[in-house]
C-alpha atoms as a PDB file:
ATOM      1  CA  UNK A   1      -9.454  37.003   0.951  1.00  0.00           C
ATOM      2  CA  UNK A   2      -6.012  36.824  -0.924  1.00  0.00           C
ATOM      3  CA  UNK A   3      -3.216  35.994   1.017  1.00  0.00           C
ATOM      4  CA  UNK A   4      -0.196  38.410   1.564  1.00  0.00           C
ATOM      5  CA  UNK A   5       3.625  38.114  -0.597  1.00  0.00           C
ATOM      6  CA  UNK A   6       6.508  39.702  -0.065  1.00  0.00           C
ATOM      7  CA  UNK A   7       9.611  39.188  -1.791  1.00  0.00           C
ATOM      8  CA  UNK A   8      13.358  40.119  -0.679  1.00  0.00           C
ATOM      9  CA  UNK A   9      16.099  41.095  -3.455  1.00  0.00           C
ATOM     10  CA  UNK A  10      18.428  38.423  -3.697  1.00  0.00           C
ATOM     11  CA  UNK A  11      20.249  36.770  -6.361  1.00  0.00           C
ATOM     12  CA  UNK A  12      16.968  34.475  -6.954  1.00  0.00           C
ATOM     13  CA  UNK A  13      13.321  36.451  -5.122  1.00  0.00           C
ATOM     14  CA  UNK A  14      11.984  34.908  -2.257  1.00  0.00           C
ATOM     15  CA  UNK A  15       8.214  34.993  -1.797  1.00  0.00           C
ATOM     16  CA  UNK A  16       6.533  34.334   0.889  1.00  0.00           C
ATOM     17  CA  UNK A  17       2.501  33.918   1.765  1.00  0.00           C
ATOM     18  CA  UNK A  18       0.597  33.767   4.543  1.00  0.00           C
ATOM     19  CA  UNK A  19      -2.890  32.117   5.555  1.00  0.00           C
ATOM     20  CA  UNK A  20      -5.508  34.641   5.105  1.00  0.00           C
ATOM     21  CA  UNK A  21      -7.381  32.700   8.097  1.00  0.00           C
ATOM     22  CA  UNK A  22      -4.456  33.451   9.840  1.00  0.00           C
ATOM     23  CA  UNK A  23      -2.119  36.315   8.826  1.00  0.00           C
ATOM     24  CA  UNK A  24       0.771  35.429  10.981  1.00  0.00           C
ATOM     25  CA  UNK A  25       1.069  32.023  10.066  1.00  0.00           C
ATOM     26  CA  UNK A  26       3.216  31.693   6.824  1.00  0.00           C
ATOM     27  CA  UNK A  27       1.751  29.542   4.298  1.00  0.00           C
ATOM     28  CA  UNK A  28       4.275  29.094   1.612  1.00  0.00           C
ATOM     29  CA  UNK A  29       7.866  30.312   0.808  1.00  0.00           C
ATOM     30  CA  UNK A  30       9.956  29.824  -1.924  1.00  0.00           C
ATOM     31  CA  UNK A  31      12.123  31.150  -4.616  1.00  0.00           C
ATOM     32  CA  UNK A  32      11.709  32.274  -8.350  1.00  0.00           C
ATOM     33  CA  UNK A  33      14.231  32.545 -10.886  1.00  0.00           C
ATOM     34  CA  UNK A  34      13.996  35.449 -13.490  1.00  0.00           C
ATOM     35  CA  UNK A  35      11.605  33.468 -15.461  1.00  0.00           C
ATOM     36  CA  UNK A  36       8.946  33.847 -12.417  1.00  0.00           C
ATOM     37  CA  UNK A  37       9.410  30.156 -12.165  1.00  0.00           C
ATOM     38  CA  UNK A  38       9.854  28.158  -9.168  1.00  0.00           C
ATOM     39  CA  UNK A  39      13.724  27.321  -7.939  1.00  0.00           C
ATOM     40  CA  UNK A  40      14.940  25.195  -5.211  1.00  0.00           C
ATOM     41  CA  UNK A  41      13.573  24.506  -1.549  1.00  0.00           C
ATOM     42  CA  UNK A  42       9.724  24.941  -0.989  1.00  0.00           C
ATOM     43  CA  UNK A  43       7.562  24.725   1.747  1.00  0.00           C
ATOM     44  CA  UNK A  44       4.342  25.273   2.768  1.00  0.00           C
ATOM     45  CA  UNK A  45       2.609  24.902   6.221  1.00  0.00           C
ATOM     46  CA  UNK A  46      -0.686  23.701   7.541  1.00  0.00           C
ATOM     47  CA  UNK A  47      -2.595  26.816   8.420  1.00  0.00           C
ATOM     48  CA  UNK A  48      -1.594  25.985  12.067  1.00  0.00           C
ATOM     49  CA  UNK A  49       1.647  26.541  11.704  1.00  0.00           C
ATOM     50  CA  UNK A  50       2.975  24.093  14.094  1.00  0.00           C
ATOM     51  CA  UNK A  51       3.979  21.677  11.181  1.00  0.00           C
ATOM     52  CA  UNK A  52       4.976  22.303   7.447  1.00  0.00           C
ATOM     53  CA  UNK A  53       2.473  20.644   4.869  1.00  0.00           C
ATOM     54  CA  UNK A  54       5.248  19.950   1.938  1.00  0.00           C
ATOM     55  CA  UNK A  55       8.458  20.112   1.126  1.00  0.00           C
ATOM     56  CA  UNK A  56      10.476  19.901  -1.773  1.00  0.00           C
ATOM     57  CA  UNK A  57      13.027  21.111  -4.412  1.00  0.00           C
ATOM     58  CA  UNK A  58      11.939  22.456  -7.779  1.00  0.00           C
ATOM     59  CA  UNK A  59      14.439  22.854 -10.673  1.00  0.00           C
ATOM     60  CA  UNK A  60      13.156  25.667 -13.300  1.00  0.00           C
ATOM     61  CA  UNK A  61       9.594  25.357 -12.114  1.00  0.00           C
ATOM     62  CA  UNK A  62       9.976  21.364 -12.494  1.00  0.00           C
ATOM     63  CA  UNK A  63       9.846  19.017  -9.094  1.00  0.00           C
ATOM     64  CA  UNK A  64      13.134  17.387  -8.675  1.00  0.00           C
ATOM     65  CA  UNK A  65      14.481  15.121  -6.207  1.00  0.00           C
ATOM     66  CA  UNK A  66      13.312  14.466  -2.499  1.00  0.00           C
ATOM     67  CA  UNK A  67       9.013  15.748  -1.742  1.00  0.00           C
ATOM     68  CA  UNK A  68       8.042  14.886   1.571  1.00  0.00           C
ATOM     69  CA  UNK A  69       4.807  15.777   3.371  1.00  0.00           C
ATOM     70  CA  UNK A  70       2.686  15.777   5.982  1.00  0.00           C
ATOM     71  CA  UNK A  71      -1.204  15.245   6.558  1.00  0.00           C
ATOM     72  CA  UNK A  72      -2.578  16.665   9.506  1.00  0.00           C
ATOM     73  CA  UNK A  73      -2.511  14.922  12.636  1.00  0.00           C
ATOM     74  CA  UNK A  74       0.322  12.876  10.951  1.00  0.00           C
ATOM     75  CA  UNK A  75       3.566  11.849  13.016  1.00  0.00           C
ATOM     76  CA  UNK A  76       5.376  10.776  10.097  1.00  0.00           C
ATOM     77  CA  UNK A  77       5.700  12.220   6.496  1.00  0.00           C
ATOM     78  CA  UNK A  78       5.282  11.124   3.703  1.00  0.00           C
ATOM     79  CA  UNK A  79       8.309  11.132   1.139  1.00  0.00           C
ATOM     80  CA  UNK A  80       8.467  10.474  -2.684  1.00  0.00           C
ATOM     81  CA  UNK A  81      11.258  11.228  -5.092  1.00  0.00           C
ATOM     82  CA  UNK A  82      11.339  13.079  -8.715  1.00  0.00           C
ATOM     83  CA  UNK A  83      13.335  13.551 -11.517  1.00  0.00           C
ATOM     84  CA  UNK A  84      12.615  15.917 -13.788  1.00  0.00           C
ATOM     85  CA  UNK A  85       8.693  16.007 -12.781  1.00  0.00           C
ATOM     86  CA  UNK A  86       8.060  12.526 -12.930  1.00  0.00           C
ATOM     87  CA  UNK A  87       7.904  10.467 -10.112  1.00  0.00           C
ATOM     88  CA  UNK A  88      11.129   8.200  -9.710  1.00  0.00           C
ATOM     89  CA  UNK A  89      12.111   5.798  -7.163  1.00  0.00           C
ATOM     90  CA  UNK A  90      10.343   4.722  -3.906  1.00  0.00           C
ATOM     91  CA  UNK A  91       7.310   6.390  -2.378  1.00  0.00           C
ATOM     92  CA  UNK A  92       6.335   5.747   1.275  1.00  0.00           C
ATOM     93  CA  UNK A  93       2.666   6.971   1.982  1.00  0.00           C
ATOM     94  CA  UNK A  94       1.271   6.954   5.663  1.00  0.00           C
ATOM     95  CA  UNK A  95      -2.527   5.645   6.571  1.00  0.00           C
ATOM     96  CA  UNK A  96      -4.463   5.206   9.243  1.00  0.00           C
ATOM     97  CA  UNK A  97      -3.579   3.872  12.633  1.00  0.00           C
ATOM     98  CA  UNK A  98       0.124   4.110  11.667  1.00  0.00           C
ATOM     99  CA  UNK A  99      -0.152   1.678   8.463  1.00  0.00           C
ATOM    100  CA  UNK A 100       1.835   2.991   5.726  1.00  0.00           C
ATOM    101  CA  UNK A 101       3.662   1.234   2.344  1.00  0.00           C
ATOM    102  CA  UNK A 102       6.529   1.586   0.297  1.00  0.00           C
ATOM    103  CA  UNK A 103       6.045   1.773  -3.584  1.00  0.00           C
ATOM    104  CA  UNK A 104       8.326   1.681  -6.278  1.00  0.00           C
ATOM    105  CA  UNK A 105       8.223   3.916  -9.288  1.00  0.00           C
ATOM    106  CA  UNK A 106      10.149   3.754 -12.577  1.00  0.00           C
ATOM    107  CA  UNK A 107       9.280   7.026 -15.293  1.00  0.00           C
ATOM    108  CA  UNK A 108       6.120   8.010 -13.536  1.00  0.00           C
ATOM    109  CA  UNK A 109       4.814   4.293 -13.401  1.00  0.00           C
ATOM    110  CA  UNK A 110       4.262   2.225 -10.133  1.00  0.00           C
ATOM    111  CA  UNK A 111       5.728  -0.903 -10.695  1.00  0.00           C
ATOM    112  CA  UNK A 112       5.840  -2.772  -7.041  1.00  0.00           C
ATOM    113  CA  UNK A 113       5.433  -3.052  -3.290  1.00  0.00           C
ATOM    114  CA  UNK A 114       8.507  -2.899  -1.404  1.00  0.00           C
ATOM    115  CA  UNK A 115       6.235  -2.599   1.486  1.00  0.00           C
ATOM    116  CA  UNK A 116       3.068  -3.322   3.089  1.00  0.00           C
ATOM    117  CA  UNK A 117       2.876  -2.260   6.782  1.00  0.00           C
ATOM    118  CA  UNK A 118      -0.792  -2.859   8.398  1.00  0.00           C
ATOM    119  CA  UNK A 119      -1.697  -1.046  12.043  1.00  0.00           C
ATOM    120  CA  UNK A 120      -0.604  -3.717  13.776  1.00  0.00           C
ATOM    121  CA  UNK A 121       2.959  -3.460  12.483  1.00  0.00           C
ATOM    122  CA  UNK A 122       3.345  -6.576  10.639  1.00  0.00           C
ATOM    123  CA  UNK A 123       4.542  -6.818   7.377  1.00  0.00           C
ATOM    124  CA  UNK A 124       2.389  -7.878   4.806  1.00  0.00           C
ATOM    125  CA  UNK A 125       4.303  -8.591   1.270  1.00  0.00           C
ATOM    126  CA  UNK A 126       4.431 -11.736   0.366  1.00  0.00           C
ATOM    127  CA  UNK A 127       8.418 -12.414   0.849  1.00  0.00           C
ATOM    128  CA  UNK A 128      10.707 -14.278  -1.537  1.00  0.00           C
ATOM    129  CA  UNK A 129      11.978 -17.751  -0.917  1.00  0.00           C
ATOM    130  CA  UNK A 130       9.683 -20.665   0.587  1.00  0.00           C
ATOM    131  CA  UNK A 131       6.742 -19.057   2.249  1.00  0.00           C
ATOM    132  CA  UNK A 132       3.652 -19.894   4.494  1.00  0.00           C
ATOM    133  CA  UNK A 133       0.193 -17.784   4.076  1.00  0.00           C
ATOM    134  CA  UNK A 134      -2.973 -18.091   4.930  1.00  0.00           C
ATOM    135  CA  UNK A 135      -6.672 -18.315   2.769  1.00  0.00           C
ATOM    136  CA  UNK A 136      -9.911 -17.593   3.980  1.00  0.00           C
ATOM    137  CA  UNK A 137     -12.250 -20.266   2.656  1.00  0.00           C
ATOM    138  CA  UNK A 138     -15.315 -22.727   3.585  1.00  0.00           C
ATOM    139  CA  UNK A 139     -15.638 -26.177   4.838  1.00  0.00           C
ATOM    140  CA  UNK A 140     -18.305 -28.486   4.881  1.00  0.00           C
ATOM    141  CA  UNK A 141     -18.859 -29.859   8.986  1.00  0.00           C
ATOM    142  CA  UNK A 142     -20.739 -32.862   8.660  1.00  0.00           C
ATOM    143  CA  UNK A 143     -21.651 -32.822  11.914  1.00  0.00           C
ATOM    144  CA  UNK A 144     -24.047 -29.965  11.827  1.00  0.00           C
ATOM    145  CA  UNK A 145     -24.572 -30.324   7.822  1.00  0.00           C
ATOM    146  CA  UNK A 146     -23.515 -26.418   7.463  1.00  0.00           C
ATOM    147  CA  UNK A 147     -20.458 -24.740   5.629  1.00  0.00           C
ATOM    148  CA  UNK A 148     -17.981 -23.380   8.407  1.00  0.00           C
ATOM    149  CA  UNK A 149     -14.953 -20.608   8.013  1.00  0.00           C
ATOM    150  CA  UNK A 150     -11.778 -21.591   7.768  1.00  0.00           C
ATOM    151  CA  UNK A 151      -8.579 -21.187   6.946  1.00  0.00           C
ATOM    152  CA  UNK A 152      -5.887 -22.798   4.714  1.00  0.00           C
ATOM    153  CA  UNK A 153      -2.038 -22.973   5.453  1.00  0.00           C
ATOM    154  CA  UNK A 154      -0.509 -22.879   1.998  1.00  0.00           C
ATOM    155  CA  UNK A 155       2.838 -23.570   1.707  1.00  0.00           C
ATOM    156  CA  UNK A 156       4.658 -22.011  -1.315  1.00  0.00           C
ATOM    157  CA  UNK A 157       7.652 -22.971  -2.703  1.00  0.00           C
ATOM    158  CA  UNK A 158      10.360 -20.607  -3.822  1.00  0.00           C
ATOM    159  CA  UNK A 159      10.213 -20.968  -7.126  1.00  0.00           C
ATOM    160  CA  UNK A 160       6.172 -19.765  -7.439  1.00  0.00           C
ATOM    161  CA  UNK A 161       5.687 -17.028  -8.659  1.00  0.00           C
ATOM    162  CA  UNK A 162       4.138 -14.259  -6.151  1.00  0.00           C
ATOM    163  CA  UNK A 163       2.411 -10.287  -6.173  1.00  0.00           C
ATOM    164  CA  UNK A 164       1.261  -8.107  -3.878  1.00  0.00           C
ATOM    165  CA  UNK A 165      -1.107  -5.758  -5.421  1.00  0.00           C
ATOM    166  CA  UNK A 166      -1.069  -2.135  -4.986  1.00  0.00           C
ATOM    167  CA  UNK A 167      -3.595  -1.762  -1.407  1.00  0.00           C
ATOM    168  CA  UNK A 168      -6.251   0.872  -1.805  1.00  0.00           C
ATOM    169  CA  UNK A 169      -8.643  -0.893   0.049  1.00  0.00           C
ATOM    170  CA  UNK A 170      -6.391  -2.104   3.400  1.00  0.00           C
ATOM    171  CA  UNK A 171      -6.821  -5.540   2.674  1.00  0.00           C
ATOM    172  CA  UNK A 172      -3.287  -6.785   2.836  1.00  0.00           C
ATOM    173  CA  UNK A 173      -3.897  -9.575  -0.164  1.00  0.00           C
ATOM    174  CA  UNK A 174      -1.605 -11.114  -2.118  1.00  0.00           C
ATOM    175  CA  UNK A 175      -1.652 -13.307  -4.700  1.00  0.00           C
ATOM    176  CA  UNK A 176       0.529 -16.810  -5.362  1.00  0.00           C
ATOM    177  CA  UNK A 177       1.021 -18.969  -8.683  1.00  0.00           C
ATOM    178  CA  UNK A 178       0.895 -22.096  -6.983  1.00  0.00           C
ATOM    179  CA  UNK A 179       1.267 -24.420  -3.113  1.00  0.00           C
ATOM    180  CA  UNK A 180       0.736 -27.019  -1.144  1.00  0.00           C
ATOM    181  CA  UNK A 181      -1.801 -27.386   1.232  1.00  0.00           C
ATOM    182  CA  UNK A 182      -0.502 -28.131   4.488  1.00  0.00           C
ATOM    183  CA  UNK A 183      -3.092 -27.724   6.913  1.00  0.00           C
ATOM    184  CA  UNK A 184      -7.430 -26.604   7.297  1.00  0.00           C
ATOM    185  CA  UNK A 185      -9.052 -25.180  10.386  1.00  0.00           C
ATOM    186  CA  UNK A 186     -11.609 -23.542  12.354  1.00  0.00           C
ATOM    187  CA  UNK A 187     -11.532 -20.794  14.640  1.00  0.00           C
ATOM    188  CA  UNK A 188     -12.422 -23.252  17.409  1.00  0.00           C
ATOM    189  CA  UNK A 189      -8.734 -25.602  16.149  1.00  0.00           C
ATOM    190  CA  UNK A 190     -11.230 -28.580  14.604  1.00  0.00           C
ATOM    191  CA  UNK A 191      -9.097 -29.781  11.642  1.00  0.00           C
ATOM    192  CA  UNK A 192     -10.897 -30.719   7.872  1.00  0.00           C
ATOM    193  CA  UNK A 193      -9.109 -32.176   5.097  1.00  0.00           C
ATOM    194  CA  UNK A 194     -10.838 -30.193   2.064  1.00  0.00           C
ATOM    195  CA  UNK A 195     -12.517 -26.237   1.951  1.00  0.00           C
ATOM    196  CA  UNK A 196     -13.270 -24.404  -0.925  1.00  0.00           C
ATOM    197  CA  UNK A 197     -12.855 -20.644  -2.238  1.00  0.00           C
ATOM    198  CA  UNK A 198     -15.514 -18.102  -1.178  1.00  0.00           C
ATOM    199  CA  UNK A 199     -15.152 -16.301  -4.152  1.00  0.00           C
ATOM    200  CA  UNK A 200     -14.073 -17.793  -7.423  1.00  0.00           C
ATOM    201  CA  UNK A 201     -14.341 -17.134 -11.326  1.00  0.00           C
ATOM    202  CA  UNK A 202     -14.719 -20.488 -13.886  1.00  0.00           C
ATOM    203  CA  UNK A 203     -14.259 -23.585 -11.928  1.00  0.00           C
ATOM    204  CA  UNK A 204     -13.995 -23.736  -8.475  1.00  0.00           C
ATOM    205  CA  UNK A 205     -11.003 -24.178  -6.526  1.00  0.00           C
ATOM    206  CA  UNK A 206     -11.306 -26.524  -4.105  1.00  0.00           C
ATOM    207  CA  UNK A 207      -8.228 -26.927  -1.245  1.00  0.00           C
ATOM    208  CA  UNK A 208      -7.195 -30.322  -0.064  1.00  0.00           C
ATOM    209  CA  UNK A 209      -4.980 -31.097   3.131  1.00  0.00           C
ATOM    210  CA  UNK A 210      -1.078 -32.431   1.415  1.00  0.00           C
ATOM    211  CA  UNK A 211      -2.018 -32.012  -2.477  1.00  0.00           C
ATOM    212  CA  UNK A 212      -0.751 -28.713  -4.644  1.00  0.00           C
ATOM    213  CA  UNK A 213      -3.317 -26.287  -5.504  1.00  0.00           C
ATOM    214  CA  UNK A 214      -3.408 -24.813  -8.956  1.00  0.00           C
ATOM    215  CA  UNK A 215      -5.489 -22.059 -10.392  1.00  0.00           C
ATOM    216  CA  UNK A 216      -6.818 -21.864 -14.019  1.00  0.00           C
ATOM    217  CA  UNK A 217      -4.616 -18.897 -14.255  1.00  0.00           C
ATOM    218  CA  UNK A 218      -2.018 -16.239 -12.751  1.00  0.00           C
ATOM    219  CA  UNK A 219      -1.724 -12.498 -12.950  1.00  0.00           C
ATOM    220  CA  UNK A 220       1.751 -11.100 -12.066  1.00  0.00           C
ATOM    221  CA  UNK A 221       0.017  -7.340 -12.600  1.00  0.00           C
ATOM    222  CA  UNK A 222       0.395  -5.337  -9.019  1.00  0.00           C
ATOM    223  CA  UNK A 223      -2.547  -3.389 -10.334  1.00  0.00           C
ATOM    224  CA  UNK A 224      -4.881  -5.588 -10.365  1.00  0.00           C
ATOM    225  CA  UNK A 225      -6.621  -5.983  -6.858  1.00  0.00           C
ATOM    226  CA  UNK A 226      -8.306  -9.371  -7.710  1.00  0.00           C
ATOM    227  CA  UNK A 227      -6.505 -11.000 -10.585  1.00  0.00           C
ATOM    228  CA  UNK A 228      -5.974 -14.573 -11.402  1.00  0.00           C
ATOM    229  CA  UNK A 229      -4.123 -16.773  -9.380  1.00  0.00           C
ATOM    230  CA  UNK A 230      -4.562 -17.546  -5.122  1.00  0.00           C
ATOM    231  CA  UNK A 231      -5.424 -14.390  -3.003  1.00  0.00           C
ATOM    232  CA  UNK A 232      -3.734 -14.914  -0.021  1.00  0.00           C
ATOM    233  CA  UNK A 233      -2.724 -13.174   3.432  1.00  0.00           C
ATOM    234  CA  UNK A 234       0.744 -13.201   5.132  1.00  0.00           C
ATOM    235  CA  UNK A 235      -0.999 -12.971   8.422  1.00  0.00           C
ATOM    236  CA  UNK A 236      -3.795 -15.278   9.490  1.00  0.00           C
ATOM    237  CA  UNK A 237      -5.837 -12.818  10.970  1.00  0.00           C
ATOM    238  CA  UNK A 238      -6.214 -10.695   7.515  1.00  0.00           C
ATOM    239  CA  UNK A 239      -8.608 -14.101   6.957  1.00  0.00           C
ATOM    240  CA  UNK A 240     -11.078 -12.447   9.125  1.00  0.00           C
ATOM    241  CA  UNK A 241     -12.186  -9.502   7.048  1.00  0.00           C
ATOM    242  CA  UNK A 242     -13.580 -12.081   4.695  1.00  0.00           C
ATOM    243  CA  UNK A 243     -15.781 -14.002   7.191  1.00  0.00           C
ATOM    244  CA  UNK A 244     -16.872 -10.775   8.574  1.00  0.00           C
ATOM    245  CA  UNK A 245     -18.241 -10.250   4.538  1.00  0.00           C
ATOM    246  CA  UNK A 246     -19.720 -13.166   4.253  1.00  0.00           C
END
């Protein structure tokens, strides 16, 4: 079923539309300039009602300035910025349970995360300046003669260079040029002095307790999820997704 306009005389025609589903509900309303093309605010609801879907500001039928938006069951909206149609300056996008990031964009192209919020609220870009961050890997116990989880401390200097890729798959990763190895251990606190990389392309990297680690390579490209360099976590218990894998 089509949904219902009307339109008011005014200097610029409003139109309005409601949800066929539900005719009292409104479902969009906006403006049109002479040329039948959209001008300033616009909003449209969820068919609800209770809370608007999008809003935003066109400028002769082009998106300019402030969008911001909500998915259903959503507390907080999602907001992106245009100029001139093209998506310009940071976009915050909300997951699930509460995780969200912050993304820049320069002339339609993403460029970096500003921000990396997981559902624990912990911030997961890898910071600037002299950092500690964590690697899952595996260590030989000679003990029991069987490869064990573990993680590595890594401590990077300031001057390495450091990414955070774009997250489509919630795995909070980043990636580092370089570090030290300050520390290996269990989830049981038993300490080894060498692990190795669960995953690894060429030669393998193998981690050992007070000497610098350094891959074959480094990608600085945010788009790439698994590029060349260290994957790391800023939180330790990001490590665990890849044990859980194994």
């Amino acid at each position: 079923m089509d949904d219902k306009h009307t339109s008011e005389k005014e200097p610029l025609q409003k139109v309005t539309t409601y949800w066929s589903e539900n005719p009292a509900n409104i479902r969009e309303q906006y403006y049109v300039n002479k040329d039948n093309r959209k001008e300033g605010e616009y909003i449209s609801y969820h068919v609800d009602g209770k809370v608007y879907e999008k809003k935003c500001n066109y400028k002769n039928g082009i998106l300019e300035g402030k969008w911001e938006g909500y998915k259903r069951s959503q507390t907080r909206p999602d907001i992106k910025y245009y100029k001139n149609g093209i998506l310009d300056g940071l976009e915050t996008e909300n997951y699930r349970n509460n995780s969200y990031d912050v993304t820049e964009h320069k002339n339609g192209v993403r460029v970096r995360v500003v921000s990396l919020v997981d559902e624990n609220k912990n911030e997961c870009v890898l910071g600037e300046g002299e950092i500690l961050v964590y690697k899952a890997t595996k260590a030989y116990d000679i003990y029991t003669n069987t490869y064990k989880n573990c993680y590595v401390k890594i401590l990077v200097p300031a001057e390495a260079k450091r990414v955070t890729p774009f997250d489509e798959k919630f795995t909070y990763k980043g990636r580092v040029e370089y570090g030290k190895v300050i520390e290996i251990f269990d989830n049981a606190g038993r300490q080894y002095n060498e692990a190795e990389s669960f995953v690894y392309r060429g030669n393998k990297t193998v981690y050992v307790v007070n000497k610098v680690v350094l891959p074959d390579n480094y990608d600085p490209n945010p788009e790439h999820d698994c590029g060349a360099g260290i994957n790391v976590h800023r939180n330790l218990y990001h490590c665990d997704q890849w044990f859980n894998n194994d």
